[in-house]
PDB file of N, CA and C in Angstrom:
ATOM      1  N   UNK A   1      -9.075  -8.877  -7.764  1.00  0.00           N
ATOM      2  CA  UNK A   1      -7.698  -9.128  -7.343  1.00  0.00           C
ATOM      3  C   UNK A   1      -7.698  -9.671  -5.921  1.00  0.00           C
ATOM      4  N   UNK A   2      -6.040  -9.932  -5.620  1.00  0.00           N
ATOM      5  CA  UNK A   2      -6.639 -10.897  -4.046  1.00  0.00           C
ATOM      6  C   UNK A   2      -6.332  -9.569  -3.376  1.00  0.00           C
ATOM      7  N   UNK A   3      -6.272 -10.298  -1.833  1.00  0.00           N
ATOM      8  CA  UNK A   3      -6.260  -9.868  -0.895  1.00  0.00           C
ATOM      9  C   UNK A   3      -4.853  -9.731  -0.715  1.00  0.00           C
ATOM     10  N   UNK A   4      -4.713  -8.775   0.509  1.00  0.00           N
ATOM     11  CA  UNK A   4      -2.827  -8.526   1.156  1.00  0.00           C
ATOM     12  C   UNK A   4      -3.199  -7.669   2.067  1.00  0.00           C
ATOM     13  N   UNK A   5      -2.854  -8.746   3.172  1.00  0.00           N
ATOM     14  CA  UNK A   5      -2.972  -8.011   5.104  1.00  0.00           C
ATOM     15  C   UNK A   5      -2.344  -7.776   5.623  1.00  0.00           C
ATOM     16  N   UNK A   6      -1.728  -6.218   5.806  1.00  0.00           N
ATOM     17  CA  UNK A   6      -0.837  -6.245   6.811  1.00  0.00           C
ATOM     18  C   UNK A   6      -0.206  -6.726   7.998  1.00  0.00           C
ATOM     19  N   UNK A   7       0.571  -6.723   8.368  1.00  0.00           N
ATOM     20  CA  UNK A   7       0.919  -7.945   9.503  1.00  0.00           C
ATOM     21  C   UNK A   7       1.174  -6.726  10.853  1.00  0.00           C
ATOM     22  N   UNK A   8       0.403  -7.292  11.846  1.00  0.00           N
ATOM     23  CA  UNK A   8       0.036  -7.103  13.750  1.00  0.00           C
ATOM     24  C   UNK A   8       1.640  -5.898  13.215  1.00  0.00           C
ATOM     25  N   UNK A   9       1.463  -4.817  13.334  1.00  0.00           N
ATOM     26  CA  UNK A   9       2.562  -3.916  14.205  1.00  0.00           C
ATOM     27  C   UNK A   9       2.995  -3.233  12.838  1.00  0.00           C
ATOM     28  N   UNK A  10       2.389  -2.975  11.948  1.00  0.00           N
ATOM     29  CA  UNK A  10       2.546  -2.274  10.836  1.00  0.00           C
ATOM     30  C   UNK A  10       1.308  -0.793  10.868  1.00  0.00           C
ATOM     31  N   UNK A  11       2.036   0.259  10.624  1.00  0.00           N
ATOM     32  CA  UNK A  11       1.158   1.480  11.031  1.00  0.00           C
ATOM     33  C   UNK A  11       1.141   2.370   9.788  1.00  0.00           C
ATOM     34  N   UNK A  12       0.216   2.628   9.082  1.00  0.00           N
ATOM     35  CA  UNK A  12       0.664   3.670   7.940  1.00  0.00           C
ATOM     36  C   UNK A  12       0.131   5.408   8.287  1.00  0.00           C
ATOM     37  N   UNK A  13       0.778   6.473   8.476  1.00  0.00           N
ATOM     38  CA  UNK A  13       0.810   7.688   8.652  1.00  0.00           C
ATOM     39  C   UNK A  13       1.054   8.418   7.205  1.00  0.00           C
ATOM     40  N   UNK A  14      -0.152   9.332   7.262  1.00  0.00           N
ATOM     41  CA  UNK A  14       0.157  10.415   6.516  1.00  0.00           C
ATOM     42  C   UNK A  14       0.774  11.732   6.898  1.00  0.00           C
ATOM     43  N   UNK A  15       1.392  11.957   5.827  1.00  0.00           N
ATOM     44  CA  UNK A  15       2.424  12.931   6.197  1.00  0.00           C
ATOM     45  C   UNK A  15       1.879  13.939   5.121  1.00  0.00           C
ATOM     46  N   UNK A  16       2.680  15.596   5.313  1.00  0.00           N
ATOM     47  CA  UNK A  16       2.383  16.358   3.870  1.00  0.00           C
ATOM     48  C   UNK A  16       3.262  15.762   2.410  1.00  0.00           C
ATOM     49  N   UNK A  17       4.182  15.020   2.639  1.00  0.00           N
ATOM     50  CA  UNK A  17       4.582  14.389   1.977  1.00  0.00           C
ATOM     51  C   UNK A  17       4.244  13.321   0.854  1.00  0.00           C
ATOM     52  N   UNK A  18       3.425  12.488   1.677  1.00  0.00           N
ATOM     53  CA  UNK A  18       2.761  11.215   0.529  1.00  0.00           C
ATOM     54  C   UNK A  18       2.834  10.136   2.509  1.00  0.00           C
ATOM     55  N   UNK A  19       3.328   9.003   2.929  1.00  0.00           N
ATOM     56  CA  UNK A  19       3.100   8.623   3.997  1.00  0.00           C
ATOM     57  C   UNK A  19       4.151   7.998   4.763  1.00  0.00           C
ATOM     58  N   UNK A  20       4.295   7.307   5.363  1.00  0.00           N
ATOM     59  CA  UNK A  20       5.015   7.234   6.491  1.00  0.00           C
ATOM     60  C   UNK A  20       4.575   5.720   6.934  1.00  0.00           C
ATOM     61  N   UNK A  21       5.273   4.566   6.444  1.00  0.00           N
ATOM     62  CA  UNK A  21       4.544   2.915   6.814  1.00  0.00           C
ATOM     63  C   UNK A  21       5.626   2.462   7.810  1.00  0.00           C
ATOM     64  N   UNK A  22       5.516   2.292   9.285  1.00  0.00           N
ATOM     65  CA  UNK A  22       5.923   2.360  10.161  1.00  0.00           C
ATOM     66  C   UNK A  22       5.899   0.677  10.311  1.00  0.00           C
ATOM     67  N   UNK A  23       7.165  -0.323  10.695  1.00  0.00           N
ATOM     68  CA  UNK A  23       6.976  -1.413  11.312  1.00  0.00           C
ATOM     69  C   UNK A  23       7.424  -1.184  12.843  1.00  0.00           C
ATOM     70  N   UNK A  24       6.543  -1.554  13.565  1.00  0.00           N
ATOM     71  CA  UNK A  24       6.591  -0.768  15.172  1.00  0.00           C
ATOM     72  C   UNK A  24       7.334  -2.177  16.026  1.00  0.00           C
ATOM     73  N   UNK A  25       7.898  -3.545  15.338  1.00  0.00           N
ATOM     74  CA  UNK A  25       8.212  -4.422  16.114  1.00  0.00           C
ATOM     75  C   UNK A  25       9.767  -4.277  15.993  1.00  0.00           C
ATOM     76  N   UNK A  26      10.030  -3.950  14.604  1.00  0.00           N
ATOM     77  CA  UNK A  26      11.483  -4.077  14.100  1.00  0.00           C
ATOM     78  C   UNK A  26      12.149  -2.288  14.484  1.00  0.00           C
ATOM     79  N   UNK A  27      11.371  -1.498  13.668  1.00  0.00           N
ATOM     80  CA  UNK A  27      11.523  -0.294  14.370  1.00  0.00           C
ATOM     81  C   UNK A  27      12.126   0.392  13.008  1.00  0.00           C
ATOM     82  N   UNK A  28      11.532  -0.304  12.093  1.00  0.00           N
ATOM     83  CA  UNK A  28      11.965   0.395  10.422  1.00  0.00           C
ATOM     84  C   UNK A  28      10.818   0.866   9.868  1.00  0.00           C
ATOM     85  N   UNK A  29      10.962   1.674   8.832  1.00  0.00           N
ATOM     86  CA  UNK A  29      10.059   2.478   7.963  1.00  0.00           C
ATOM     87  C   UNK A  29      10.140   2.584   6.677  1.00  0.00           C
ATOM     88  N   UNK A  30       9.084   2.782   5.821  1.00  0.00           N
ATOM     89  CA  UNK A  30       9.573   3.271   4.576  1.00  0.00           C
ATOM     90  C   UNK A  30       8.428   4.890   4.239  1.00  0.00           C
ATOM     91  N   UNK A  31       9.392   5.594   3.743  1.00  0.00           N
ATOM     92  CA  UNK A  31       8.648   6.577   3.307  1.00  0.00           C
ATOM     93  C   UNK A  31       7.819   6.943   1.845  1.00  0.00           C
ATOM     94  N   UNK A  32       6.491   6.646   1.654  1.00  0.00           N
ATOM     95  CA  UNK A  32       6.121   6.619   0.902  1.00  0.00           C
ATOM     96  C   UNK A  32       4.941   7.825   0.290  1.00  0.00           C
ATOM     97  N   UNK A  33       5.222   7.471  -1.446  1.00  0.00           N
ATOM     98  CA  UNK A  33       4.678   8.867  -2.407  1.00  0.00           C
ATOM     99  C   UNK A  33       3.161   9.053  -1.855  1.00  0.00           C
ATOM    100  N   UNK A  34       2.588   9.918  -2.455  1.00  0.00           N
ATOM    101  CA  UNK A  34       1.043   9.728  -2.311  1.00  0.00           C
ATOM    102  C   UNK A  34       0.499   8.630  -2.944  1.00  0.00           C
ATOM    103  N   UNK A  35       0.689   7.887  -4.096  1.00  0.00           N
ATOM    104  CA  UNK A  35       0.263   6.757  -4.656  1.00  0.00           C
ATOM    105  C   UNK A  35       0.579   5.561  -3.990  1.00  0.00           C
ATOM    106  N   UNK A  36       1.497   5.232  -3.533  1.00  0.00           N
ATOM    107  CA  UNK A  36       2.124   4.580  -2.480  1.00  0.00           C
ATOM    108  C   UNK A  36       1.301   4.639  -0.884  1.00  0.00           C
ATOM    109  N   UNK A  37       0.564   5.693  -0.823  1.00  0.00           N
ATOM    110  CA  UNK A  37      -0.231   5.511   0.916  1.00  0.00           C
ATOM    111  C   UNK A  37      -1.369   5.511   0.593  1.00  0.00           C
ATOM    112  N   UNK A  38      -1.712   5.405  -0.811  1.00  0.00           N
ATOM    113  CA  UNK A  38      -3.242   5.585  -0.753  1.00  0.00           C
ATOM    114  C   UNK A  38      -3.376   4.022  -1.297  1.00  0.00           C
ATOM    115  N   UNK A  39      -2.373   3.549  -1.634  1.00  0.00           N
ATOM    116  CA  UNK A  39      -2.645   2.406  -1.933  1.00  0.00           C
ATOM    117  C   UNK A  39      -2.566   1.319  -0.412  1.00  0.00           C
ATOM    118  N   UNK A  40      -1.383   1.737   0.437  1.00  0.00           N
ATOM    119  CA  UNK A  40      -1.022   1.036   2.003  1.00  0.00           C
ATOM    120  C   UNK A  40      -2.472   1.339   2.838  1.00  0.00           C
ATOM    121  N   UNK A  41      -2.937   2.471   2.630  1.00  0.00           N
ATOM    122  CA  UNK A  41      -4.368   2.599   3.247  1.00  0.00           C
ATOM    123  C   UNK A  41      -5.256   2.194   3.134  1.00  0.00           C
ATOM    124  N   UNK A  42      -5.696   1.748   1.865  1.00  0.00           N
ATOM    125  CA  UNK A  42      -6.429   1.191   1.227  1.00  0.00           C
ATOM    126  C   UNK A  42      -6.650  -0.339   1.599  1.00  0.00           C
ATOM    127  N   UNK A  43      -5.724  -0.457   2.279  1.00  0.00           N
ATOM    128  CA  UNK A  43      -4.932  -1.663   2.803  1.00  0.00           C
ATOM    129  C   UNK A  43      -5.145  -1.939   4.082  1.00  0.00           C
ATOM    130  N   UNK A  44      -4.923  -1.118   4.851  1.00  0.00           N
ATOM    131  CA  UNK A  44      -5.228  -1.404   6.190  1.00  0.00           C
ATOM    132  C   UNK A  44      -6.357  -1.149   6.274  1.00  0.00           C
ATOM    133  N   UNK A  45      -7.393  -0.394   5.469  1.00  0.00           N
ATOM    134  CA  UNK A  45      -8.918  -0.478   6.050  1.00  0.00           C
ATOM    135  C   UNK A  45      -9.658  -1.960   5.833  1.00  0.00           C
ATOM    136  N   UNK A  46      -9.079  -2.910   5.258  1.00  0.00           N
ATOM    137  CA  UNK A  46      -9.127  -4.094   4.723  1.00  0.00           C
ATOM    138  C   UNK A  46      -9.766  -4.239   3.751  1.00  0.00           C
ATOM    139  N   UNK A  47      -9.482  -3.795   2.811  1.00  0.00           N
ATOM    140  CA  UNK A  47     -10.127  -3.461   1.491  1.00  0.00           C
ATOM    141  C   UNK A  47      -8.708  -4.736   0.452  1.00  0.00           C
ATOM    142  N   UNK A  48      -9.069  -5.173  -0.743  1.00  0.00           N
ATOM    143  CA  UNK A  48      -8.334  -5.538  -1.414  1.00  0.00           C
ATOM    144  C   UNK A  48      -7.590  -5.180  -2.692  1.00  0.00           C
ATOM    145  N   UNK A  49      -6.553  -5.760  -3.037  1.00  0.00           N
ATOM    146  CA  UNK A  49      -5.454  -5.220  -4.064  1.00  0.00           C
ATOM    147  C   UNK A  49      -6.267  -4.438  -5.082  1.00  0.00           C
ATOM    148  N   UNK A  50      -7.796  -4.933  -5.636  1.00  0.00           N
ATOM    149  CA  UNK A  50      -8.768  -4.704  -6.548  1.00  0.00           C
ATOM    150  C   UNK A  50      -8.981  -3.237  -6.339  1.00  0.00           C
ATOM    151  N   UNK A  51      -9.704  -2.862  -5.678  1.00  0.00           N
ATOM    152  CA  UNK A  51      -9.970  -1.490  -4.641  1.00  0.00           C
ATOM    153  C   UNK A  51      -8.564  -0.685  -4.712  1.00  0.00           C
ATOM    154  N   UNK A  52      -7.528  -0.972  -4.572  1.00  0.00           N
ATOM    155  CA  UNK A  52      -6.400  -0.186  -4.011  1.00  0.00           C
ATOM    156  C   UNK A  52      -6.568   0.284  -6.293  1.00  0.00           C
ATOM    157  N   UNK A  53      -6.325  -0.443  -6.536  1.00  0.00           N
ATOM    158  CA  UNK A  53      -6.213   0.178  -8.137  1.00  0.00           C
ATOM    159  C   UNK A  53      -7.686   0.725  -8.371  1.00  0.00           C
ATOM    160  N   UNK A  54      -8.427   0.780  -8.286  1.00  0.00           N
ATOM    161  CA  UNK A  54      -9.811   1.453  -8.518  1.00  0.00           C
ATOM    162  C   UNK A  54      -9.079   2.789  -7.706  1.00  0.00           C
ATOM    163  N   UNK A  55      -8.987   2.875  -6.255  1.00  0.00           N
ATOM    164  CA  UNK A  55      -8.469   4.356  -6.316  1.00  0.00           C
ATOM    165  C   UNK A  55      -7.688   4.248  -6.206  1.00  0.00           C
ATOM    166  N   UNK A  56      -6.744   4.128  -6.940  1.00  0.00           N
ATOM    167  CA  UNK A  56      -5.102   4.593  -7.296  1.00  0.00           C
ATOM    168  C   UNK A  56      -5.577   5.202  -9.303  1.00  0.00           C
ATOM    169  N   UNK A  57      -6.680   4.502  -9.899  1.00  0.00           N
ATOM    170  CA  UNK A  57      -7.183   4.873 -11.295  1.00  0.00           C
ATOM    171  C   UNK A  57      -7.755   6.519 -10.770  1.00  0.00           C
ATOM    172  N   UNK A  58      -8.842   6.616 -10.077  1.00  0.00           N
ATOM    173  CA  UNK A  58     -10.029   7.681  -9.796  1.00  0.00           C
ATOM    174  C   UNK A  58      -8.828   8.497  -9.383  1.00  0.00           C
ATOM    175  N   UNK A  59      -7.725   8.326  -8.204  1.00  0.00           N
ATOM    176  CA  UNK A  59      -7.416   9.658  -7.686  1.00  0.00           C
ATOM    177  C   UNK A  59      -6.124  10.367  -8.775  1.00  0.00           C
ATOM    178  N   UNK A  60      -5.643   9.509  -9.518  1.00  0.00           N
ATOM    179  CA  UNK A  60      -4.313  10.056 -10.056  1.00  0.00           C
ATOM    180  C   UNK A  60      -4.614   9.902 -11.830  1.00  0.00           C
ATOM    181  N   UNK A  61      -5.799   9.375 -11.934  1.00  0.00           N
ATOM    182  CA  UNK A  61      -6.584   9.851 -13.551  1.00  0.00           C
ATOM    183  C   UNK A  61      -5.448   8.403 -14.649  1.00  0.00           C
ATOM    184  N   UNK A  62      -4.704   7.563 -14.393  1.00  0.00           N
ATOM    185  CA  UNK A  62      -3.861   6.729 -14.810  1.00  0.00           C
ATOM    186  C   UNK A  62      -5.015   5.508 -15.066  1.00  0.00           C
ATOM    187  N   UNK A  63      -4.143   4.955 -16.499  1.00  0.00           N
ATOM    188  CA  UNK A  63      -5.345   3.531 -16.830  1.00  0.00           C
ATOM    189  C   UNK A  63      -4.841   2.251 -16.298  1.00  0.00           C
ATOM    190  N   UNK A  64      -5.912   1.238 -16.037  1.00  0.00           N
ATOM    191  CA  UNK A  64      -5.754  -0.033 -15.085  1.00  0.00           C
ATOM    192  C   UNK A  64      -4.524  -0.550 -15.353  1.00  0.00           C
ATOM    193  N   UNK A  65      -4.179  -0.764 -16.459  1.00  0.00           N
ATOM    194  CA  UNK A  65      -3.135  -1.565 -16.666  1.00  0.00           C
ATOM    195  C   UNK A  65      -1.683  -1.318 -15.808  1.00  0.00           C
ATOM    196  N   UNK A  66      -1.237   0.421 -16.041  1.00  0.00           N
ATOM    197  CA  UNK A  66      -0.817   1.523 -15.344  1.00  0.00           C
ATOM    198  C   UNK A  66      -1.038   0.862 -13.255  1.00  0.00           C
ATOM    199  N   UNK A  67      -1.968   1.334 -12.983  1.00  0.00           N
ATOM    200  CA  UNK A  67      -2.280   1.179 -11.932  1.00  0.00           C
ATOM    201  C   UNK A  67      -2.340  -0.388 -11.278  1.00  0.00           C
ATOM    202  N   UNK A  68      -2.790  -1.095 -11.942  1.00  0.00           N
ATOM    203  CA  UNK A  68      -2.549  -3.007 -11.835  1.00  0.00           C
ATOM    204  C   UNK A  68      -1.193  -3.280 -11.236  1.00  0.00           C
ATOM    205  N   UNK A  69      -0.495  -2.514 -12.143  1.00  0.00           N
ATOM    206  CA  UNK A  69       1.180  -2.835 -12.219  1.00  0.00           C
ATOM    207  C   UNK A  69       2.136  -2.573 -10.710  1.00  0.00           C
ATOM    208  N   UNK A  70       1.664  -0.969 -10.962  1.00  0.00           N
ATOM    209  CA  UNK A  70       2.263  -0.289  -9.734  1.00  0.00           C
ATOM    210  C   UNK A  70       1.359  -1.026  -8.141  1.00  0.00           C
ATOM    211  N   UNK A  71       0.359  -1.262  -7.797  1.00  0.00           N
ATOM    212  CA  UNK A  71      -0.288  -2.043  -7.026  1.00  0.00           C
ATOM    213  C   UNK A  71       0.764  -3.374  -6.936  1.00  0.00           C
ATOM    214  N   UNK A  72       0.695  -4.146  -7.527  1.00  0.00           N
ATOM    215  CA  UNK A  72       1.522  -5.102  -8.213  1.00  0.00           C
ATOM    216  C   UNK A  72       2.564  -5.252  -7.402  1.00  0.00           C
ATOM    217  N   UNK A  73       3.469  -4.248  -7.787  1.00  0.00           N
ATOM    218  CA  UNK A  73       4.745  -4.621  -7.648  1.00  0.00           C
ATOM    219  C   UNK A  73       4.579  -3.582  -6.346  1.00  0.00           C
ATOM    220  N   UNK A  74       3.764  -2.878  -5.330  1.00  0.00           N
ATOM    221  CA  UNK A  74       4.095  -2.177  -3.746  1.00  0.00           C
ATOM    222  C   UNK A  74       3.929  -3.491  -3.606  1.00  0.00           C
ATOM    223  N   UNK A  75       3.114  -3.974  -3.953  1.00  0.00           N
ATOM    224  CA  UNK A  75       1.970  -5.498  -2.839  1.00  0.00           C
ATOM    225  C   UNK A  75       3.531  -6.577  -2.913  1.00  0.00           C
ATOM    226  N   UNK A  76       4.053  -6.671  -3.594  1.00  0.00           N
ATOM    227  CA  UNK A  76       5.312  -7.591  -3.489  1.00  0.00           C
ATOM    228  C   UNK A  76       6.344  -7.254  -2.667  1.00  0.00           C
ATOM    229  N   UNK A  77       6.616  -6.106  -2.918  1.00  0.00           N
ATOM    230  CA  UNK A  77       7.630  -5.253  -1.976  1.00  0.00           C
ATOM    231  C   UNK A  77       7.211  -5.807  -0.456  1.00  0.00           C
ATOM    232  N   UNK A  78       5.717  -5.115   0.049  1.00  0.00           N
ATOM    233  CA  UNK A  78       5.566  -5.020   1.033  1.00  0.00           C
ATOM    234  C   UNK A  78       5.481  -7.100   1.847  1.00  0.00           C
ATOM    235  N   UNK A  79       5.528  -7.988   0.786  1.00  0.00           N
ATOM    236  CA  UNK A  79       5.529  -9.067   1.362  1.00  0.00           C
ATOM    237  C   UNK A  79       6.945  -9.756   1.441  1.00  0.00           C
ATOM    238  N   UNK A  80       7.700  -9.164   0.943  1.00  0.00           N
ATOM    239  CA  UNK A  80       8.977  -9.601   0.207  1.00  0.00           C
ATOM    240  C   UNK A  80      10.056  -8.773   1.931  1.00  0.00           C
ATOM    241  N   UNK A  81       9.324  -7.616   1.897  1.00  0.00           N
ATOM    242  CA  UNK A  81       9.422  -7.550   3.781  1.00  0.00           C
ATOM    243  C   UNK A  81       8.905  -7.753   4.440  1.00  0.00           C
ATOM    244  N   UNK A  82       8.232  -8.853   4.371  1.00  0.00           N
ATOM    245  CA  UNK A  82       7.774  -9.223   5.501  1.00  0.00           C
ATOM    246  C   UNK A  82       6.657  -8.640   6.355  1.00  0.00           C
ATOM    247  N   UNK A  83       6.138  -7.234   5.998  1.00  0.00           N
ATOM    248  CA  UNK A  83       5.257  -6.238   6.174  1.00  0.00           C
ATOM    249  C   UNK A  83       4.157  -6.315   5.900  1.00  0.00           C
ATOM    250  N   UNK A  84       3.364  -7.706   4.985  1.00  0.00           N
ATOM    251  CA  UNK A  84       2.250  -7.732   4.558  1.00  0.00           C
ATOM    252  C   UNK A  84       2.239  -9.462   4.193  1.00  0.00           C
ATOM    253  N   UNK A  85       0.952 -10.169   4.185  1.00  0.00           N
ATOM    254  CA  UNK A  85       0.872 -12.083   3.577  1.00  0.00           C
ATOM    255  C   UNK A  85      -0.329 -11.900   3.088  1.00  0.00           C
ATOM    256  N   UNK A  86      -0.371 -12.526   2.019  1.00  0.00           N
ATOM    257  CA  UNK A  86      -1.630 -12.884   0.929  1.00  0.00           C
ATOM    258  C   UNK A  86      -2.386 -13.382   1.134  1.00  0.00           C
TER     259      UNK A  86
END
């Protein structure tokens, strides 16, 4: 799968919650599940969309197709704000 890089001033925090994806220029957030930060993390270590569903499969036991999808459609979200480019 491709790639998707967060963009200069985007911060992802874990919380006991699931995480916390901070844009530090605009000064907005979204609060996100555990599947949701392990996938944004996955992300900022610069790893690709491929990887983010390999563990989003291993940690939550769900099949690729399942996991493809949901990857999928954060990775759009997060470009669709402006928060991430391909």
């Amino acid at each position: 799968m491709k790639a998707l890089r967060l963009r200069d001033g985007i911060a992802v925090t874990r919380t006991d919650y699931g995480g916390v994806l901070l844009d530090q220029r605009a000064g907005e957030y979204w609060q996100l599940n555990d599947s949701g930060t392990l996938v944004v993390t996955t992300l900022a270590e610069g790893h690709d969309l491929g990887t983010a569903v390999d563990r989003l499969m291993a940690e939550f036991d769900i099949d690729r197709a399942r996991a493809e999808a949901d990857v999928a459609e954060l990775a759009q979200r997060l470009v669709d704000a402006k928060m991430a480019t391909p």
